[in-house]
C-alpha atoms as a PDB file:
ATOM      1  CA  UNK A   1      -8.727   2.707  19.167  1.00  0.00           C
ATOM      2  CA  UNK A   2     -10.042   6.112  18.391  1.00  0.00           C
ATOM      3  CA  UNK A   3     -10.160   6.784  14.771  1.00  0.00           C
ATOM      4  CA  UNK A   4      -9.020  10.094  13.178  1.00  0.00           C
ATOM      5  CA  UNK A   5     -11.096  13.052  12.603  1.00  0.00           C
ATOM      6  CA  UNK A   6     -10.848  13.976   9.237  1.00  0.00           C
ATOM      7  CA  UNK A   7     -12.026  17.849   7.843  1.00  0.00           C
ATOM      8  CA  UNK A   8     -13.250  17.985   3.645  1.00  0.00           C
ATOM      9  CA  UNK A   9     -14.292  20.715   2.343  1.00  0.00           C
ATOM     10  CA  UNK A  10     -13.573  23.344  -0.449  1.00  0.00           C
ATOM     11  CA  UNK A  11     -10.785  25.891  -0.337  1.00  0.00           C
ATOM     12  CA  UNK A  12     -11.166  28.800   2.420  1.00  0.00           C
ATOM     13  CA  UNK A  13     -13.248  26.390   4.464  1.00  0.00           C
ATOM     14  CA  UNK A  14     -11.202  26.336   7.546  1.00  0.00           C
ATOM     15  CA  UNK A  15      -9.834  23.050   7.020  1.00  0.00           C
ATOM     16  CA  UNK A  16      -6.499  23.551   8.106  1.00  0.00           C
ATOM     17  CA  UNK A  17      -7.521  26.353  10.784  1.00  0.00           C
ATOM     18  CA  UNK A  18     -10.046  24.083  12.573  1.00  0.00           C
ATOM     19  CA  UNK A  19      -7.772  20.892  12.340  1.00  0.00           C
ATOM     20  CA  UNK A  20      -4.844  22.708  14.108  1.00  0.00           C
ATOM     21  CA  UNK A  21      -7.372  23.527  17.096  1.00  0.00           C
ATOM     22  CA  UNK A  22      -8.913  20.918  17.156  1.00  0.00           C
ATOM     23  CA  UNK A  23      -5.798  19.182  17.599  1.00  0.00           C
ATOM     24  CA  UNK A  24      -4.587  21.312  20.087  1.00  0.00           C
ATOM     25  CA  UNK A  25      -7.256  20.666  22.162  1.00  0.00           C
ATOM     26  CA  UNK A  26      -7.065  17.333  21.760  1.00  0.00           C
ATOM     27  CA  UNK A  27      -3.539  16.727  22.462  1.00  0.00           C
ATOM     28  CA  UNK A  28      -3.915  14.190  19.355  1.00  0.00           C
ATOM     29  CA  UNK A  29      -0.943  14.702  15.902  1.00  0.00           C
ATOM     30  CA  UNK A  30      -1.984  16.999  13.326  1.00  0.00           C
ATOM     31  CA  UNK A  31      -1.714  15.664   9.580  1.00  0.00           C
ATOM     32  CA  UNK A  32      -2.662  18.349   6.893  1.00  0.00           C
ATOM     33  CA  UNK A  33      -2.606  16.167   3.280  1.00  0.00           C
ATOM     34  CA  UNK A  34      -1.138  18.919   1.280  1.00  0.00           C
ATOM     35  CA  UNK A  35       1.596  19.717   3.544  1.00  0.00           C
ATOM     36  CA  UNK A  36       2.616  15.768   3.729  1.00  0.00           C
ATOM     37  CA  UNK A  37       2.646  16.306  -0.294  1.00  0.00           C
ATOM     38  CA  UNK A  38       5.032  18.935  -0.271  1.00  0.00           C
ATOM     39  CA  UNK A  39       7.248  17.365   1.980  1.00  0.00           C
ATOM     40  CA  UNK A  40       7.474  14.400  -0.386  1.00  0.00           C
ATOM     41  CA  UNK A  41       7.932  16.174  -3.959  1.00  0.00           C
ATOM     42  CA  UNK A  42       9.757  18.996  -2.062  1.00  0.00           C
ATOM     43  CA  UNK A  43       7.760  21.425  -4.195  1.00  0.00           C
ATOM     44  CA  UNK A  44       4.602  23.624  -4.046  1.00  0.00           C
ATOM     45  CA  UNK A  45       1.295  22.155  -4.794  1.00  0.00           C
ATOM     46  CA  UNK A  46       1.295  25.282  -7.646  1.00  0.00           C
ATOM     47  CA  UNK A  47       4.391  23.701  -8.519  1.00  0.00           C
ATOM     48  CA  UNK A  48       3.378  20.047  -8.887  1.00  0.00           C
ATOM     49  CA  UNK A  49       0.101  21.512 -10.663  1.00  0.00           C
ATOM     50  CA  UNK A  50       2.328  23.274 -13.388  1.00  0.00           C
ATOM     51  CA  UNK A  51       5.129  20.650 -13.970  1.00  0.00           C
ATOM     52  CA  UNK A  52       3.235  17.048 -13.745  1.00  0.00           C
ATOM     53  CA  UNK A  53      -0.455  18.106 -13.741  1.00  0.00           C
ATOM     54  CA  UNK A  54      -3.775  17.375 -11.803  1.00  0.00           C
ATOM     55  CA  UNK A  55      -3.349  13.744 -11.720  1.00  0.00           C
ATOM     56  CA  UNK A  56       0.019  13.553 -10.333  1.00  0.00           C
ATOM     57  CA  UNK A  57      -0.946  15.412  -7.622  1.00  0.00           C
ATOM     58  CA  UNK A  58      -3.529  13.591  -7.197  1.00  0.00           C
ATOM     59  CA  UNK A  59      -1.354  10.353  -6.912  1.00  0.00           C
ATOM     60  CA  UNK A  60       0.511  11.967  -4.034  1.00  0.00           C
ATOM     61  CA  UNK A  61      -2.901  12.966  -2.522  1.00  0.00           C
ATOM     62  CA  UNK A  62      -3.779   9.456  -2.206  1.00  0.00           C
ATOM     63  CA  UNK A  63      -0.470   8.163  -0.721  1.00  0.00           C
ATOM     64  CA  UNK A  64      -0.832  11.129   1.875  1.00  0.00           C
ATOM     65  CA  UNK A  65      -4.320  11.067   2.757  1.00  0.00           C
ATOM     66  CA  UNK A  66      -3.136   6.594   3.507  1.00  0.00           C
ATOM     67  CA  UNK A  67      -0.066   7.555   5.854  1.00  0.00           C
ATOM     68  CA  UNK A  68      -2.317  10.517   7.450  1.00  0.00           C
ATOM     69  CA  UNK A  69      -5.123   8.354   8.823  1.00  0.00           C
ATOM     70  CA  UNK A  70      -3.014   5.484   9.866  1.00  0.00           C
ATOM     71  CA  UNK A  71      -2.298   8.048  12.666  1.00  0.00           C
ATOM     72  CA  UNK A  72      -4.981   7.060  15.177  1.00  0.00           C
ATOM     73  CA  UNK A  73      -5.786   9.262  16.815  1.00  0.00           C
ATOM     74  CA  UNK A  74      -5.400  12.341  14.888  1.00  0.00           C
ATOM     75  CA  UNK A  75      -6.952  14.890  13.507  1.00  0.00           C
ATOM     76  CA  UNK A  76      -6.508  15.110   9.109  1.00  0.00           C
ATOM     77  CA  UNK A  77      -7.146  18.320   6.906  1.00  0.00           C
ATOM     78  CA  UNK A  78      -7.681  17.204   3.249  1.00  0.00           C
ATOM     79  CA  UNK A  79      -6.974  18.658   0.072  1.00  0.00           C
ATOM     80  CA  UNK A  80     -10.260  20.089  -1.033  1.00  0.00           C
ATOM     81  CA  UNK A  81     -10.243  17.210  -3.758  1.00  0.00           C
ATOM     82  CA  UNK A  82      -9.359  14.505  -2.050  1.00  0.00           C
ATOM     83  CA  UNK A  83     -13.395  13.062  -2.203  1.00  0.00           C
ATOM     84  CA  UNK A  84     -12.751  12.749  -6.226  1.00  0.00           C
ATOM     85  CA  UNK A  85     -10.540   9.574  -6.135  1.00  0.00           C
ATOM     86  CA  UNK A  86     -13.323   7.023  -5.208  1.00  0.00           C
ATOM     87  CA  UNK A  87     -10.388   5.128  -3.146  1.00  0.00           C
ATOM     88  CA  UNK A  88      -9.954   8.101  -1.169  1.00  0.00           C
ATOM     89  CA  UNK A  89     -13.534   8.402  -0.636  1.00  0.00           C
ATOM     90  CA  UNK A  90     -13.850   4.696   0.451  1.00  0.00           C
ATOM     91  CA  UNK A  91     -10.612   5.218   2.890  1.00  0.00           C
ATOM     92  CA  UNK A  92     -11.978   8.506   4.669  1.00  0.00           C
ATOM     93  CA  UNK A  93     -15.205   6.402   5.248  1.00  0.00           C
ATOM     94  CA  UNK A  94     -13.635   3.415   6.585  1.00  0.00           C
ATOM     95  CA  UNK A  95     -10.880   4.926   8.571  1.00  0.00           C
ATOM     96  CA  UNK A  96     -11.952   8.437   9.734  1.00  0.00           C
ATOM     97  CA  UNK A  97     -15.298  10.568  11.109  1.00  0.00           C
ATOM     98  CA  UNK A  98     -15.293  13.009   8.493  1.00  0.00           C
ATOM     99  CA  UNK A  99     -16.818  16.513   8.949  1.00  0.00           C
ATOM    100  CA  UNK A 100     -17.350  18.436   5.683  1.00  0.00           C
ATOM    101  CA  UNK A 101     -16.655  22.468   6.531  1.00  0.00           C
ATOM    102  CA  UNK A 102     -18.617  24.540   4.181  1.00  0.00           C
ATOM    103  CA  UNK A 103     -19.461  28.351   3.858  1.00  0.00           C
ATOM    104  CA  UNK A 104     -20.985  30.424   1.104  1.00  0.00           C
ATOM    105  CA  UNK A 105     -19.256  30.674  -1.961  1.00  0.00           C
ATOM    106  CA  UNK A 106     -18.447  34.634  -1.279  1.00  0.00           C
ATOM    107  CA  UNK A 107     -17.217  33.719   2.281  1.00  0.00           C
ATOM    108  CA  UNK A 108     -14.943  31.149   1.106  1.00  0.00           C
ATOM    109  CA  UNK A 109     -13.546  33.792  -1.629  1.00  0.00           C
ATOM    110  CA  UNK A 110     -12.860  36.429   1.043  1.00  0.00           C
ATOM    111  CA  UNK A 111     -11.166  34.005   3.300  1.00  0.00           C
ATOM    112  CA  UNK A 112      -9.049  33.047   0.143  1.00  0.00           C
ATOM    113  CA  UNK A 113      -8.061  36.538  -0.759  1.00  0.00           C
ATOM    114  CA  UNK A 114      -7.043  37.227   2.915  1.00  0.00           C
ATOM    115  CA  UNK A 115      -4.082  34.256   2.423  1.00  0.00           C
ATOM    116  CA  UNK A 116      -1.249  34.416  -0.014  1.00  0.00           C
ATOM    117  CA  UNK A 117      -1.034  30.653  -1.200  1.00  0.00           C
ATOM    118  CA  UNK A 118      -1.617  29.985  -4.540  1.00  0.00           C
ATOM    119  CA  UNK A 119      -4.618  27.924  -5.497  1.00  0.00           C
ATOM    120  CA  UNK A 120      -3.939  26.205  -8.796  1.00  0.00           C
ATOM    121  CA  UNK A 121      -7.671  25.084  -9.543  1.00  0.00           C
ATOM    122  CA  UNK A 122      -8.857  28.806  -8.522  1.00  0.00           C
ATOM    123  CA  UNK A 123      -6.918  30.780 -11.013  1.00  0.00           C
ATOM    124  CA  UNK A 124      -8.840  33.047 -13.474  1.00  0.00           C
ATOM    125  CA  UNK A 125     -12.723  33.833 -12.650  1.00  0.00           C
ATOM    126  CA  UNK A 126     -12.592  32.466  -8.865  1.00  0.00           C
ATOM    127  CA  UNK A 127     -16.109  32.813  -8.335  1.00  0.00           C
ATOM    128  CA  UNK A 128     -17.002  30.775 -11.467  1.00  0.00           C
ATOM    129  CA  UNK A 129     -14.290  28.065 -10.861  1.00  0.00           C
ATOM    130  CA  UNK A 130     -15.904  27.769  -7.258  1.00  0.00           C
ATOM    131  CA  UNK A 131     -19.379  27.419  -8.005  1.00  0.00           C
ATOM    132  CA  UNK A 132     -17.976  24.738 -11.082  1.00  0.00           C
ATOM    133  CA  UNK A 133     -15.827  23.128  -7.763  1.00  0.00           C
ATOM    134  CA  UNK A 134     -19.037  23.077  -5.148  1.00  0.00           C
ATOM    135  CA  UNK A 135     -21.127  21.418  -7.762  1.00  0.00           C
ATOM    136  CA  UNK A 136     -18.789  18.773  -9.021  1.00  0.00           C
ATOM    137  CA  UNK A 137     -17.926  18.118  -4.977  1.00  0.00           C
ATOM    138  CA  UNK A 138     -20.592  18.561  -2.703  1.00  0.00           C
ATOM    139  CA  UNK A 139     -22.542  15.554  -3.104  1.00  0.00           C
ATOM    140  CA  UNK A 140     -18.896  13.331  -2.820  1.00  0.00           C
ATOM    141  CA  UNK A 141     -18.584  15.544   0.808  1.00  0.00           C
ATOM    142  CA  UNK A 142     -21.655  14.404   1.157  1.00  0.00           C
ATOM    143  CA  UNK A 143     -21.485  10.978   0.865  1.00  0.00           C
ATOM    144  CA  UNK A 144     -18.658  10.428   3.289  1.00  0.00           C
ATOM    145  CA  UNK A 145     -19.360  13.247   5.788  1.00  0.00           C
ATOM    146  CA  UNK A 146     -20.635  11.537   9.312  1.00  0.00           C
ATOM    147  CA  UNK A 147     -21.327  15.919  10.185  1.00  0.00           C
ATOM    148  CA  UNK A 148     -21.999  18.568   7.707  1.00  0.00           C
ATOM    149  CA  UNK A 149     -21.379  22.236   9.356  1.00  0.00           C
ATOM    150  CA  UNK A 150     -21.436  25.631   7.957  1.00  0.00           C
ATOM    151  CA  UNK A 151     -18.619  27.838   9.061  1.00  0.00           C
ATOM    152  CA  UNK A 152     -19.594  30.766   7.908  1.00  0.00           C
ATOM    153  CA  UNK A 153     -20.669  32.627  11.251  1.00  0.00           C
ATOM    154  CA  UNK A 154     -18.758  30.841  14.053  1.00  0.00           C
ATOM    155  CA  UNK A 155     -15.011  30.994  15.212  1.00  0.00           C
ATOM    156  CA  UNK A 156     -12.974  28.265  14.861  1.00  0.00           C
ATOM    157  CA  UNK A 157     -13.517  27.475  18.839  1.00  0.00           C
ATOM    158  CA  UNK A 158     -17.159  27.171  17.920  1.00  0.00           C
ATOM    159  CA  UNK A 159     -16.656  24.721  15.102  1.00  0.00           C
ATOM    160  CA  UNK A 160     -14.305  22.785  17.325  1.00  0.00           C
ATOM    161  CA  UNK A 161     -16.999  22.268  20.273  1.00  0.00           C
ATOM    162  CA  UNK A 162     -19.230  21.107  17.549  1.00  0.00           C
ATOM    163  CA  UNK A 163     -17.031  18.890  16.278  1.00  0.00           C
ATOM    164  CA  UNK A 164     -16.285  17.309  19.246  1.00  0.00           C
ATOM    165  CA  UNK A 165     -19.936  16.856  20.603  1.00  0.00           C
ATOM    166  CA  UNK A 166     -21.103  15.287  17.126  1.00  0.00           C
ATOM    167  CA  UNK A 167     -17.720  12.590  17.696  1.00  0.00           C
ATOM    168  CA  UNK A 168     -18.940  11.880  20.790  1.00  0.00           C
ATOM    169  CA  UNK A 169     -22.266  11.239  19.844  1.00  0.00           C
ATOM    170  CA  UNK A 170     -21.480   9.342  16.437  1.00  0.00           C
ATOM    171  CA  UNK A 171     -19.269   7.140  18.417  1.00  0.00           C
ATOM    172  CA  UNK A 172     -19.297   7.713  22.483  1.00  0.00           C
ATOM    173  CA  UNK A 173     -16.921   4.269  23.270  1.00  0.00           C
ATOM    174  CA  UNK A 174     -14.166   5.966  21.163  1.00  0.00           C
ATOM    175  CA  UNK A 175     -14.485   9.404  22.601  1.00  0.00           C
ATOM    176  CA  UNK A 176     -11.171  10.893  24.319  1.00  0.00           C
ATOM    177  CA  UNK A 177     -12.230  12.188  27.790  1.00  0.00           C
ATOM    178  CA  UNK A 178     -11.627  15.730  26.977  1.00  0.00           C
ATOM    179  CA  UNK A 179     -14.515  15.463  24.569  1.00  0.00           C
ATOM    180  CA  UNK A 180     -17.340  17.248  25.504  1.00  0.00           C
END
């Protein structure tokens, strides 16, 4: 069986852009973590943040990021702190090829500012809270990334095609045919 691709990475990465083309090109079901946790508390993630705190999203998290990559194939965007439950770190390891997205802390700002969802763990100084974010959670994308690729100056096509040549190489006996 092929086993999921799963994206990490902070906010603004292109987590949930890449995963819906890489998807798409795929053919394989698209799971986005934060998404599957709205659907179940049938409120916001700002929402969840403000009424039952960090750690009760974090609970949900978990449960989603479990029913996500039983899907196999399929291609997962995380939560940008889905690495800091050791479980979920263990789970992404065992069950998915993970590819931590990364740009620049400025890129990832812009790219925030250009959407209009509210990032709970942003508010206040964004670039300060970022930098604070990238150091407590790079080396946990790190240890279970299988690709590490800076998005910064390529499309989301061009992070696809290098997603899909690292998947084939990582594992070629699981590789769809479409992968190139």
């Amino acid at each position: 069986m092929q086993r999921p691709i799963a994206l990490v990475g902070l906010s603004g990465a292109g987590k949930s852009t890449v995963a819906r083309a890489l998807a798409t090109r795929l053919g394989w079901p698209l799971a986005d973590t934060d998404a599957l946790v709205v659907a179940r508390a049938g409120r916001p993630v700002a929402t969840i943040f403000a009424e039952q705190g960090e750690a009760a999203f974090r609970a949900l998290e978990a449960e989603a990021l479990a029913a996500a990559l039983a899907v196999a194939p399929g291609v997962v965007a995380t939560g940008g702190g889905v690495v800091l439950q050791a479980a979920n770190r263990a789970l992404l390891q065992q069950r998915a090829f993970v590819v931590w997205l990364d740009a620049p802390d400025a890129a990832l700002i812009a790219r925030l500012a250009a959407h209009d969802e509210e990032r709970p763990l942003l508010a206040g100084d964004a670039a300060a809270r970022l930098a604070a974010l990238r150091a407590a959670r790079a080396p946990l994308y790190a240890a279970v990334a299988s690709l590490h690729l800076a998005t910064e100056a390529l499309a989301p096509e061009a992070v696809v095609e290098r997603i899909l040549a690292a998947y084939q190489r990582h594992d070629p006996a699981h590789a769809s045919p479409d992968v190139q």
